[in-house]
C-alpha atoms as a PDB file:
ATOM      1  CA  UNK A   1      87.562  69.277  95.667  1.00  0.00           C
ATOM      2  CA  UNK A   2      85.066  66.948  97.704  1.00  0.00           C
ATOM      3  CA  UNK A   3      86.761  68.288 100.899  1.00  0.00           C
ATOM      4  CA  UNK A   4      86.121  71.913 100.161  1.00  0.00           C
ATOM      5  CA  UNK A   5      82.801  71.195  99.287  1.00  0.00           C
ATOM      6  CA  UNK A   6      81.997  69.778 101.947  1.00  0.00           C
ATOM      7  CA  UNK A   7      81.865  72.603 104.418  1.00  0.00           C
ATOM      8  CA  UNK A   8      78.736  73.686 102.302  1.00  0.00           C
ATOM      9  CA  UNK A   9      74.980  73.322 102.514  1.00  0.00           C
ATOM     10  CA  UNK A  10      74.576  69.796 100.764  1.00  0.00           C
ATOM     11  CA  UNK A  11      71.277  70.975  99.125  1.00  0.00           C
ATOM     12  CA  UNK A  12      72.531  73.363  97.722  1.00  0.00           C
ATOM     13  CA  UNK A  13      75.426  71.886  96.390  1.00  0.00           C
ATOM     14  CA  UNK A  14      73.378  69.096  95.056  1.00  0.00           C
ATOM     15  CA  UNK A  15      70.918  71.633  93.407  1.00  0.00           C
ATOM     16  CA  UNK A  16      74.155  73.616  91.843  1.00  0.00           C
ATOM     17  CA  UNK A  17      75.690  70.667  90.713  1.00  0.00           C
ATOM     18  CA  UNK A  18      71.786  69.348  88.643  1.00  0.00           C
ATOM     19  CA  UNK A  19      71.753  73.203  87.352  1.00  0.00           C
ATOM     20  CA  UNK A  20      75.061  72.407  86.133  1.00  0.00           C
ATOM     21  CA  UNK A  21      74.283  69.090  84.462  1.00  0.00           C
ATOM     22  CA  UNK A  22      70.765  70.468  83.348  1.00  0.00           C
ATOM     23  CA  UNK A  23      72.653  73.969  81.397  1.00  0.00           C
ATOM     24  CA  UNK A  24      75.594  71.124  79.943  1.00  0.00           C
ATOM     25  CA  UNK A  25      72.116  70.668  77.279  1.00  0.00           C
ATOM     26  CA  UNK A  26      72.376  74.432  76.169  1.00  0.00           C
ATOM     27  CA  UNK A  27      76.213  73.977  76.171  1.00  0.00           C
ATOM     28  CA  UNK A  28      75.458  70.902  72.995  1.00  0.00           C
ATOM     29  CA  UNK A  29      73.563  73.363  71.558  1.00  0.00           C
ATOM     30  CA  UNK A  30      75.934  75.975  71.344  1.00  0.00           C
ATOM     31  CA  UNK A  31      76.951  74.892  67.642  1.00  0.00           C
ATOM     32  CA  UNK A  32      74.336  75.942  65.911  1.00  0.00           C
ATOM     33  CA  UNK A  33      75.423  79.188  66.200  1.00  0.00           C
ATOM     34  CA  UNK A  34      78.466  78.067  64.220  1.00  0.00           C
ATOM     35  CA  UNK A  35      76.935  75.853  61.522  1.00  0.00           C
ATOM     36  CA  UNK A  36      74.000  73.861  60.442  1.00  0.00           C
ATOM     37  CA  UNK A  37      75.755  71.081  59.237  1.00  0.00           C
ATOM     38  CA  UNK A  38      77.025  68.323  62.169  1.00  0.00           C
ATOM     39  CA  UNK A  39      79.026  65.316  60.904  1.00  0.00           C
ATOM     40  CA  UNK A  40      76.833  62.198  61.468  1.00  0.00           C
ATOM     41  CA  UNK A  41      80.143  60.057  62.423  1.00  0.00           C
ATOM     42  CA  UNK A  42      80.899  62.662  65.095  1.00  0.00           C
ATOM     43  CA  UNK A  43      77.327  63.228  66.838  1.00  0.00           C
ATOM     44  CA  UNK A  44      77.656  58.735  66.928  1.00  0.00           C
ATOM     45  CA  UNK A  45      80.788  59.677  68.670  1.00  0.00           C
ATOM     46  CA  UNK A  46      79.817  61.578  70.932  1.00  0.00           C
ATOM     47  CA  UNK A  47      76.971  59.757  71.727  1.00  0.00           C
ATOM     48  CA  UNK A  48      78.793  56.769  72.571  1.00  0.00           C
ATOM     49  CA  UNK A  49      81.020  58.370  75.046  1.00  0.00           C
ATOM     50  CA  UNK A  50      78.279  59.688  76.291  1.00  0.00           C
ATOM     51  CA  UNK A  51      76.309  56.376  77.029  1.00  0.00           C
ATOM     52  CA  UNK A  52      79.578  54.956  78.340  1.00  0.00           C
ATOM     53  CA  UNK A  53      80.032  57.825  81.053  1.00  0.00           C
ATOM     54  CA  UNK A  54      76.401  57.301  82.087  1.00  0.00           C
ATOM     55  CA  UNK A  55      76.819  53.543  82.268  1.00  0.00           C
ATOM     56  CA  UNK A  56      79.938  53.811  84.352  1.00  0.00           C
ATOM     57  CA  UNK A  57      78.455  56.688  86.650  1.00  0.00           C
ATOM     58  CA  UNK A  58      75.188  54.735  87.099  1.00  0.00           C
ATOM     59  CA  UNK A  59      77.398  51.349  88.203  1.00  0.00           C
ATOM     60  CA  UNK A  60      79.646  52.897  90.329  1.00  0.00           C
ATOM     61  CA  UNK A  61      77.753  55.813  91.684  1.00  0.00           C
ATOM     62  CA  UNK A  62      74.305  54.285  92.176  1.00  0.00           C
ATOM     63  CA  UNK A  63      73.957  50.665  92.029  1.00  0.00           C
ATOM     64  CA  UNK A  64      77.365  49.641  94.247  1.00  0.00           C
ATOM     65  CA  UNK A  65      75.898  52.172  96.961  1.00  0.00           C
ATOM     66  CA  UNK A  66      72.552  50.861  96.659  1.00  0.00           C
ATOM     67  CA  UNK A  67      73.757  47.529  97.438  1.00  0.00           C
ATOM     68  CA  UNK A  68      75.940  48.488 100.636  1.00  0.00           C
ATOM     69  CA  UNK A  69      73.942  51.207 102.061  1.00  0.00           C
ATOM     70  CA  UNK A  70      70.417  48.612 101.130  1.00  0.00           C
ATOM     71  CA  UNK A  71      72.672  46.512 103.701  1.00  0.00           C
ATOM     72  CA  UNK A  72      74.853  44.481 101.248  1.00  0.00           C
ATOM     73  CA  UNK A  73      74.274  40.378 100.238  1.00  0.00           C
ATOM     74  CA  UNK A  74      71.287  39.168  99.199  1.00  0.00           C
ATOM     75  CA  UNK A  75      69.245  42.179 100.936  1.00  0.00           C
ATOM     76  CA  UNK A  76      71.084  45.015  99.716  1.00  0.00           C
ATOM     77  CA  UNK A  77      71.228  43.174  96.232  1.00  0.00           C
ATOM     78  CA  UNK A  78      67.435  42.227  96.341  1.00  0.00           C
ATOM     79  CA  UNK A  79      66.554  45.711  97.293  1.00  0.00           C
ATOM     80  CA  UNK A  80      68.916  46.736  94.313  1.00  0.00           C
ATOM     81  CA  UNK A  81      66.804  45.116  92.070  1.00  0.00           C
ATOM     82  CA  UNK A  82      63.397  45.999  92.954  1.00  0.00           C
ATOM     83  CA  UNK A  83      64.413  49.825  92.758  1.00  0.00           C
ATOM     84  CA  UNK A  84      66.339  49.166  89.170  1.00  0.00           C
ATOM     85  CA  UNK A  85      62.894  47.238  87.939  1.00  0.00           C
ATOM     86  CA  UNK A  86      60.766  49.696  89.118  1.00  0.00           C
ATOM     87  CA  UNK A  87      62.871  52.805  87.892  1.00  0.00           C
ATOM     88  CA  UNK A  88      62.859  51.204  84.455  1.00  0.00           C
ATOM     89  CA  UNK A  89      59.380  50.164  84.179  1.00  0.00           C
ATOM     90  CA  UNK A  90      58.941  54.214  84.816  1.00  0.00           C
ATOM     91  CA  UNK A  91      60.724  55.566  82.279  1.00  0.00           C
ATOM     92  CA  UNK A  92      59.084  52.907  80.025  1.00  0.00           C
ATOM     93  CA  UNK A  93      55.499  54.087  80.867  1.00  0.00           C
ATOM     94  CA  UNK A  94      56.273  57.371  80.569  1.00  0.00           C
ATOM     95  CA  UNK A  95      57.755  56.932  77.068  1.00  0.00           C
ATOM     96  CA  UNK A  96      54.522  55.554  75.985  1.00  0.00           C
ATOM     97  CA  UNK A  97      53.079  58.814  75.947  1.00  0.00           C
ATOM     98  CA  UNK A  98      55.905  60.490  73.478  1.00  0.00           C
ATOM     99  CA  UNK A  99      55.905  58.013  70.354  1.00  0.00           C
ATOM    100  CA  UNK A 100      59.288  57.458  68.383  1.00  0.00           C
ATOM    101  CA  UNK A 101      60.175  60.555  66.411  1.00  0.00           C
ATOM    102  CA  UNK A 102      63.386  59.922  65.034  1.00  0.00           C
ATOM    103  CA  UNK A 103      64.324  63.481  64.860  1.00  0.00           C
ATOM    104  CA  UNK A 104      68.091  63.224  65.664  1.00  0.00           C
ATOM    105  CA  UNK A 105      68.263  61.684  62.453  1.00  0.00           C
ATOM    106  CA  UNK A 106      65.800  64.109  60.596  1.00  0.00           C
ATOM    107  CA  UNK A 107      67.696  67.039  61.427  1.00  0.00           C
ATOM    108  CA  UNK A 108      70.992  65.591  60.532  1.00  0.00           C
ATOM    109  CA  UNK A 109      69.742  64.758  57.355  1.00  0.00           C
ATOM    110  CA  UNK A 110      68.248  68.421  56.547  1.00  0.00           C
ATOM    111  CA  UNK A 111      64.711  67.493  56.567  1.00  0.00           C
ATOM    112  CA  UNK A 112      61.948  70.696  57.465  1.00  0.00           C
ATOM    113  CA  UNK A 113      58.407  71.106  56.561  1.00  0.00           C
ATOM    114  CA  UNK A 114      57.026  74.482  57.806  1.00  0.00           C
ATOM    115  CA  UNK A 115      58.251  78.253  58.605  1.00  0.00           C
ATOM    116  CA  UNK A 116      58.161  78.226  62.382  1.00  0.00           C
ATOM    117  CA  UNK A 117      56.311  81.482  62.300  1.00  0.00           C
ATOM    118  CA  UNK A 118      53.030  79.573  60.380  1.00  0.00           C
ATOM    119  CA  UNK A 119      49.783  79.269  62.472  1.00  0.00           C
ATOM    120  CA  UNK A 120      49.439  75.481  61.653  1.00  0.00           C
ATOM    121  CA  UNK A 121      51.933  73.496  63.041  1.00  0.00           C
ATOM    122  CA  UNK A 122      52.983  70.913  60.422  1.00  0.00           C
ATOM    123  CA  UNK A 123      53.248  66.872  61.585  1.00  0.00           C
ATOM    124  CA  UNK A 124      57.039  67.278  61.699  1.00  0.00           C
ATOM    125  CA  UNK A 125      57.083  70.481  64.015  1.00  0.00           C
ATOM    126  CA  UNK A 126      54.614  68.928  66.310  1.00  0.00           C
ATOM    127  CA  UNK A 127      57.051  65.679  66.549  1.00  0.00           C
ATOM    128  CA  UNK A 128      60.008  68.576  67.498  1.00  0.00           C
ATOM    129  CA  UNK A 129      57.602  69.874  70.138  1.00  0.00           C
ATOM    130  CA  UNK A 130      56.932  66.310  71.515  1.00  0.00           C
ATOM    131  CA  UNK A 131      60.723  65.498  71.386  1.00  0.00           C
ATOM    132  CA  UNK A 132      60.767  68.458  73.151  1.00  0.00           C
ATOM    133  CA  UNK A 133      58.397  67.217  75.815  1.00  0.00           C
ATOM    134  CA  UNK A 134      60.041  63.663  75.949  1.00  0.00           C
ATOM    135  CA  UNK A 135      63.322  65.325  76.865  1.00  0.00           C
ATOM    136  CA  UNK A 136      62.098  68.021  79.309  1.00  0.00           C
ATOM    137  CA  UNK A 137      60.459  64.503  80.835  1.00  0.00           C
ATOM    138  CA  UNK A 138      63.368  62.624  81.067  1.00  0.00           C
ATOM    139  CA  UNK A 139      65.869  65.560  82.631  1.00  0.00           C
ATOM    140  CA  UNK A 140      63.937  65.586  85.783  1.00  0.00           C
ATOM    141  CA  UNK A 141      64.694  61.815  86.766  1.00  0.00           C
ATOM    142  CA  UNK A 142      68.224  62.517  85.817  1.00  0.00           C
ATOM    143  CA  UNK A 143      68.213  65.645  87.963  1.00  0.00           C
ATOM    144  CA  UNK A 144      66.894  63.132  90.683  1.00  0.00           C
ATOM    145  CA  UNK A 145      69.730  60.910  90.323  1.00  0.00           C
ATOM    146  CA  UNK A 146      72.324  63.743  90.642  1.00  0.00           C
ATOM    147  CA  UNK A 147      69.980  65.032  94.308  1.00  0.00           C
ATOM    148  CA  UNK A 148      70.073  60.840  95.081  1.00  0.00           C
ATOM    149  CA  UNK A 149      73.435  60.983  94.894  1.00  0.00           C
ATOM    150  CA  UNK A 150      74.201  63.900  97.312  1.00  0.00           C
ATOM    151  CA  UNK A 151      71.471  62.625  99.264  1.00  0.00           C
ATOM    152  CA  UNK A 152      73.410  60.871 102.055  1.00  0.00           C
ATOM    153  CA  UNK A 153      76.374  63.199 102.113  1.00  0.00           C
ATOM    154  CA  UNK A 154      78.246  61.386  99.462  1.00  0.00           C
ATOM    155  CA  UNK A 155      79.876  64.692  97.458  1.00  0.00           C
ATOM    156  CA  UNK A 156      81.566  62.117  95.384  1.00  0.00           C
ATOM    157  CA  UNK A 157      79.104  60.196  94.104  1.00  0.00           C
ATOM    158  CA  UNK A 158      76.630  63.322  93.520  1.00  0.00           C
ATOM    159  CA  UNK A 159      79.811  64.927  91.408  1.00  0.00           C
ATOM    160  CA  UNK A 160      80.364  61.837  89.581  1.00  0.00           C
ATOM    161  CA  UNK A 161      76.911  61.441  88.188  1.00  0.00           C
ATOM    162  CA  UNK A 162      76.007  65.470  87.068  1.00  0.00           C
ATOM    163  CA  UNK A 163      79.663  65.038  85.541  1.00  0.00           C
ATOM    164  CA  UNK A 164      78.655  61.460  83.635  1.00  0.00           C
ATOM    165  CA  UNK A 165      74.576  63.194  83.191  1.00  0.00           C
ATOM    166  CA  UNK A 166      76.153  66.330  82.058  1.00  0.00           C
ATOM    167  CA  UNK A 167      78.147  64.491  79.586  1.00  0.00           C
ATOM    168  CA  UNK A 168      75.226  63.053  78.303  1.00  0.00           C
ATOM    169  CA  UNK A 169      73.005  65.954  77.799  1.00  0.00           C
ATOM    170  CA  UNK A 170      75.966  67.626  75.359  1.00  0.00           C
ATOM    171  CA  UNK A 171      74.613  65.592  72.480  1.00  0.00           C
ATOM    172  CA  UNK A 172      71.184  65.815  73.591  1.00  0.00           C
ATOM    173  CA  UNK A 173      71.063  69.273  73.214  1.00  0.00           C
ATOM    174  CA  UNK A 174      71.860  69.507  70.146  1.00  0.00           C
ATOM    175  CA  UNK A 175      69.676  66.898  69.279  1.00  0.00           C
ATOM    176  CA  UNK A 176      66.501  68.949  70.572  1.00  0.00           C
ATOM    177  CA  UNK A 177      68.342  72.295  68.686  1.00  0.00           C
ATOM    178  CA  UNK A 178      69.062  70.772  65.038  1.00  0.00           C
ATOM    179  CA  UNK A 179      65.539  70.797  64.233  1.00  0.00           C
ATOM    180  CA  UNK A 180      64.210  73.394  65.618  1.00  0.00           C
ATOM    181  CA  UNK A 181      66.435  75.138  63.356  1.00  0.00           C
ATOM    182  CA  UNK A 182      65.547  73.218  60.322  1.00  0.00           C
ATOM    183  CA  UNK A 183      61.761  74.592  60.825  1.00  0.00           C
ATOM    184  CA  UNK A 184      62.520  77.717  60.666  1.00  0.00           C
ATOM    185  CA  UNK A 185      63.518  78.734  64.381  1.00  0.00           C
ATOM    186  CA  UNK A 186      65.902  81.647  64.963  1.00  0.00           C
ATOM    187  CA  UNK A 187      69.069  80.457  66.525  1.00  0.00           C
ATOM    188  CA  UNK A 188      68.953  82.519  69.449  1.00  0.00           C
ATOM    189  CA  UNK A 189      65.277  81.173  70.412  1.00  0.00           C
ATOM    190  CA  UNK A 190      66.133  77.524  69.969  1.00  0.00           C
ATOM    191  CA  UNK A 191      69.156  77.930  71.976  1.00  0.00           C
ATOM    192  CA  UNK A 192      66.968  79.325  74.746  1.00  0.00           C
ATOM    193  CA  UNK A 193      64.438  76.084  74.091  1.00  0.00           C
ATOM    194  CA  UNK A 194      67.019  74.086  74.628  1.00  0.00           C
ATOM    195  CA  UNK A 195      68.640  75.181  77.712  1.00  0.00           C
ATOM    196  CA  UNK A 196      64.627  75.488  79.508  1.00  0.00           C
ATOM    197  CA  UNK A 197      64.604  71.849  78.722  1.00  0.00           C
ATOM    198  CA  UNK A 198      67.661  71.420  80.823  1.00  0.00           C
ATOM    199  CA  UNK A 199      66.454  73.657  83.829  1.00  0.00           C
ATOM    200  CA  UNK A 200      63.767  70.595  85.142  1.00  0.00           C
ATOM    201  CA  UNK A 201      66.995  69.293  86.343  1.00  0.00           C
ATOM    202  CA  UNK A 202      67.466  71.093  89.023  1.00  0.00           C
ATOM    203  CA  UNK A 203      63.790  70.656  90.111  1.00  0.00           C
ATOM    204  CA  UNK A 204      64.139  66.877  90.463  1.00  0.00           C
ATOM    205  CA  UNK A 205      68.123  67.150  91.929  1.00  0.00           C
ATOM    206  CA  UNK A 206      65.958  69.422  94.849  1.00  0.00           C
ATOM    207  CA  UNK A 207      63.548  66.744  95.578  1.00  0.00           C
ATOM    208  CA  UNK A 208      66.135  64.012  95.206  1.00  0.00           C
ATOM    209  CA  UNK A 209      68.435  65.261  98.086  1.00  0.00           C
ATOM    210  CA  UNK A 210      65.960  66.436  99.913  1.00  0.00           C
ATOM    211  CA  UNK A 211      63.558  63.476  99.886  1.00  0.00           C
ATOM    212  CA  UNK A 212      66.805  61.178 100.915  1.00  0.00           C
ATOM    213  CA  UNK A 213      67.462  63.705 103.650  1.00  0.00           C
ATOM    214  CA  UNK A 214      63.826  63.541 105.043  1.00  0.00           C
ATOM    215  CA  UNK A 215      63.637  60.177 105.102  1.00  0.00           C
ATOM    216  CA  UNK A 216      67.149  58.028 104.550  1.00  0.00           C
ATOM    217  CA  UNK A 217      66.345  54.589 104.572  1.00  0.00           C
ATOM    218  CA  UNK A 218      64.949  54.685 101.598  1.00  0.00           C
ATOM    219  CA  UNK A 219      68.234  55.801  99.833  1.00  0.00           C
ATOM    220  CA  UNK A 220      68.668  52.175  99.010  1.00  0.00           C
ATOM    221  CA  UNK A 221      65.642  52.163  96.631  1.00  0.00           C
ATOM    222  CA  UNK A 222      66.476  56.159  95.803  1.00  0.00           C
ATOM    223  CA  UNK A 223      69.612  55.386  94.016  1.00  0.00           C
ATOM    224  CA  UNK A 224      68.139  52.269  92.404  1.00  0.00           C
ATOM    225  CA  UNK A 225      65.358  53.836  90.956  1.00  0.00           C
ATOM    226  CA  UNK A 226      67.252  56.099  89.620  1.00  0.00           C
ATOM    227  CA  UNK A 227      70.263  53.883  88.429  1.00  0.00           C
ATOM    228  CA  UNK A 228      67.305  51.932  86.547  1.00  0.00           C
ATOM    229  CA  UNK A 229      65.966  54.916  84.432  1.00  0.00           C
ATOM    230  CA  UNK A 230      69.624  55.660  83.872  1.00  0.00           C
ATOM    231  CA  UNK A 231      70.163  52.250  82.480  1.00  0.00           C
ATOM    232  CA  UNK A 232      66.290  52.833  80.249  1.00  0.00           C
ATOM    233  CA  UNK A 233      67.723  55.586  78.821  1.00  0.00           C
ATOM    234  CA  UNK A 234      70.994  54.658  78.055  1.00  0.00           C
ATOM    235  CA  UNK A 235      70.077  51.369  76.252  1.00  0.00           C
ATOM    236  CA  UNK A 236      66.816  52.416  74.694  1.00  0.00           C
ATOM    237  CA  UNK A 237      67.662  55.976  73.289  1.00  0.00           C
ATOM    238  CA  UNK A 238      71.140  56.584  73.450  1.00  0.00           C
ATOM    239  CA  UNK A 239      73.198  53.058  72.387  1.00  0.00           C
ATOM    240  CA  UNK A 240      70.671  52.429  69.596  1.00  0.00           C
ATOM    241  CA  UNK A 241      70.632  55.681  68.151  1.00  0.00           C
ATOM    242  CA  UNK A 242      74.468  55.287  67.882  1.00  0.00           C
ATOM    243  CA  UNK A 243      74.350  51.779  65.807  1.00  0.00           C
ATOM    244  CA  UNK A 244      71.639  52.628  63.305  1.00  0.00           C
ATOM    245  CA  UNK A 245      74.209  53.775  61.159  1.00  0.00           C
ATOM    246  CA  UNK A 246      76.762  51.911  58.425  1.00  0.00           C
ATOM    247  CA  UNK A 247      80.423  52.344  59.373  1.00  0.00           C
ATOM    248  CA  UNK A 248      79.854  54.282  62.710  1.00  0.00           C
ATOM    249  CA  UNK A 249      78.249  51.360  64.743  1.00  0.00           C
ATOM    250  CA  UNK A 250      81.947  50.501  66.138  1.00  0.00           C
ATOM    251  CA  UNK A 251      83.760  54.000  66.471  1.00  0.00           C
ATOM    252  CA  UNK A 252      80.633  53.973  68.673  1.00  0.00           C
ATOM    253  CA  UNK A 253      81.267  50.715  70.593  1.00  0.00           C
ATOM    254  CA  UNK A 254      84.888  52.335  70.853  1.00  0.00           C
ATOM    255  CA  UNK A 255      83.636  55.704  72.177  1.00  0.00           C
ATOM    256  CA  UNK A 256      81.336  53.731  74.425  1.00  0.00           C
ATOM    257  CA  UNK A 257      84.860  51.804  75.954  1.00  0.00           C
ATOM    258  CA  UNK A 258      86.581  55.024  76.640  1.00  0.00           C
ATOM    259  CA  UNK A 259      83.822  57.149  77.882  1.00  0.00           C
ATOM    260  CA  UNK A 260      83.494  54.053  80.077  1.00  0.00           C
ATOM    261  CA  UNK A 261      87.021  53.502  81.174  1.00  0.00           C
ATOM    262  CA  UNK A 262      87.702  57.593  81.562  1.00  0.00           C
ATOM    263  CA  UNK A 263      84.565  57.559  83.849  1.00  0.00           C
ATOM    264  CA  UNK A 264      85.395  54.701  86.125  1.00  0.00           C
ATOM    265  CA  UNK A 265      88.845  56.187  86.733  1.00  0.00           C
ATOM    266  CA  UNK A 266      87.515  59.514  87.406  1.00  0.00           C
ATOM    267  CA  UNK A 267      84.826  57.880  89.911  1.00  0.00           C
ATOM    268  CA  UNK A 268      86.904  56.017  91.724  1.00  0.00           C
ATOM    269  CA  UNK A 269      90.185  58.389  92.184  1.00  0.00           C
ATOM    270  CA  UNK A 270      88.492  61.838  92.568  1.00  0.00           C
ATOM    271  CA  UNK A 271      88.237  60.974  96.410  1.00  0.00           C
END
């Protein structure tokens, strides 16, 4: 596969391949069509294979490259850091603007306020439109990561992070599409919500090639920065959310192992 796509236009692979990761959110969504109802123990799941995909495609497709190509030893590893710190620290001051909603957990559990057709938007359908917000928000750094990764001709890291980020936004889609349906939402119109939320991936996997192609040495700090508001992400939204909840905290550890061990394998023998 990498050697067939190679004999294409990198930036546009790497902007087909964050489309692809950005629709995977429309693809979690596609249940609602189906049924209201999602089993709590299988969204934790899911979620934990998830996170372990993303923490396996962010070690082995961002921060081991970051190290050799930042020059390897202490400066490729001090580099390393200062581009993990500083892609953290991001994602944390942007999540200061979109305050904890908890709405994976509200939709799960059935809770709605409002008709979505009202002209007064009730407190919990404004916290659906900020969750809203908070994911569109955090898709674009993700679709950065994915551009990062094609950024210096690597096919195989770019494919192994919009497979690990596409894994990822399965469950988040669904997240963003359970309530919406709960207030009142037609199916069909928070199915399309969900997948626009997706579609800012693209944007930032366009500016993270092509920013790395304009200027490459700072791929080094490129696929840090990214590999730290991977890591935010992963250990502030998606690990917790799995472990808030009694008798699913270790299927989730487990899921967490084998999305893990099935993502390492994958990274490191698709080439």
């Amino acid at each position: 596969m990498v050697e067939y796509l190679s004999q294409f236009n990198l930036i546009l692979v790497g902007i087909i391949a964050s489309l692809a990761a950005g629709i995977a959110t429309g693809i979690g969504a596609l249940p609602i069509f189906f049924t209201k109802n999602v089993s709590r123990k299988f969204l934790d799941a899911l979620l934990g294979i998830a996170a372990g995909v993303m923490l396996a495609a962010t070690s082995f497709s961002l921060i081991i490259p970051a190290i050799e190509k930042g020059g390897g030893g202490v400066r490729g590893s001090f580099i390393t850091l200062i581009g993990i710190l500083i892609g953290g620290l991001f994602i944390d001051f942007v999540d200061r603007f979109f305050p904890d909603t908890n709405l994976l957990s509200n939709a799960l559990n059935g809770k709605s306020n409002i008709n979505a057709g009202s002209s007064i938007l009730s407190p919990e359908l404004k916290k659906v439109w900020l969750f809203i917000v908070a994911i569109t928000v955090h898709n674009f750094p993700e679709g950065l990561a994915v551009g990062v990764g094609f950024g210096d001709g690597d096919i195989l890291n770019g494919l192994s992070l919009a497979i690990g980020i596409g894994l990822q936004n399965i469950p988040e889609g669904l997240a963003v599409a359970l309530p919406l349906i709960r207030e009142g939402y037609s199916k069909k119109k928070a199915f399309l919500i969900v997948l626009a939320t997706g579609l800012v991936e693209p944007i930032g996997g366009l500016m993270g090639v092509g920013l790395v192609q304009i200027a490459r040495p700072i791929l080094p700090l490129a696929l840090s920065f990214a590999a730290g508001a991977m890591l935010f992400v992963i250990s502030h939204e998606i690990i917790p959310e799995t472990q808030n909840h009694d008798g699913h905290s270790k299927l989730s550890t487990h899921a967490l192992l084998l999305g893990f061990v099935v993502m390492m394998f994958l990274d490191n023998t698709l080439g």
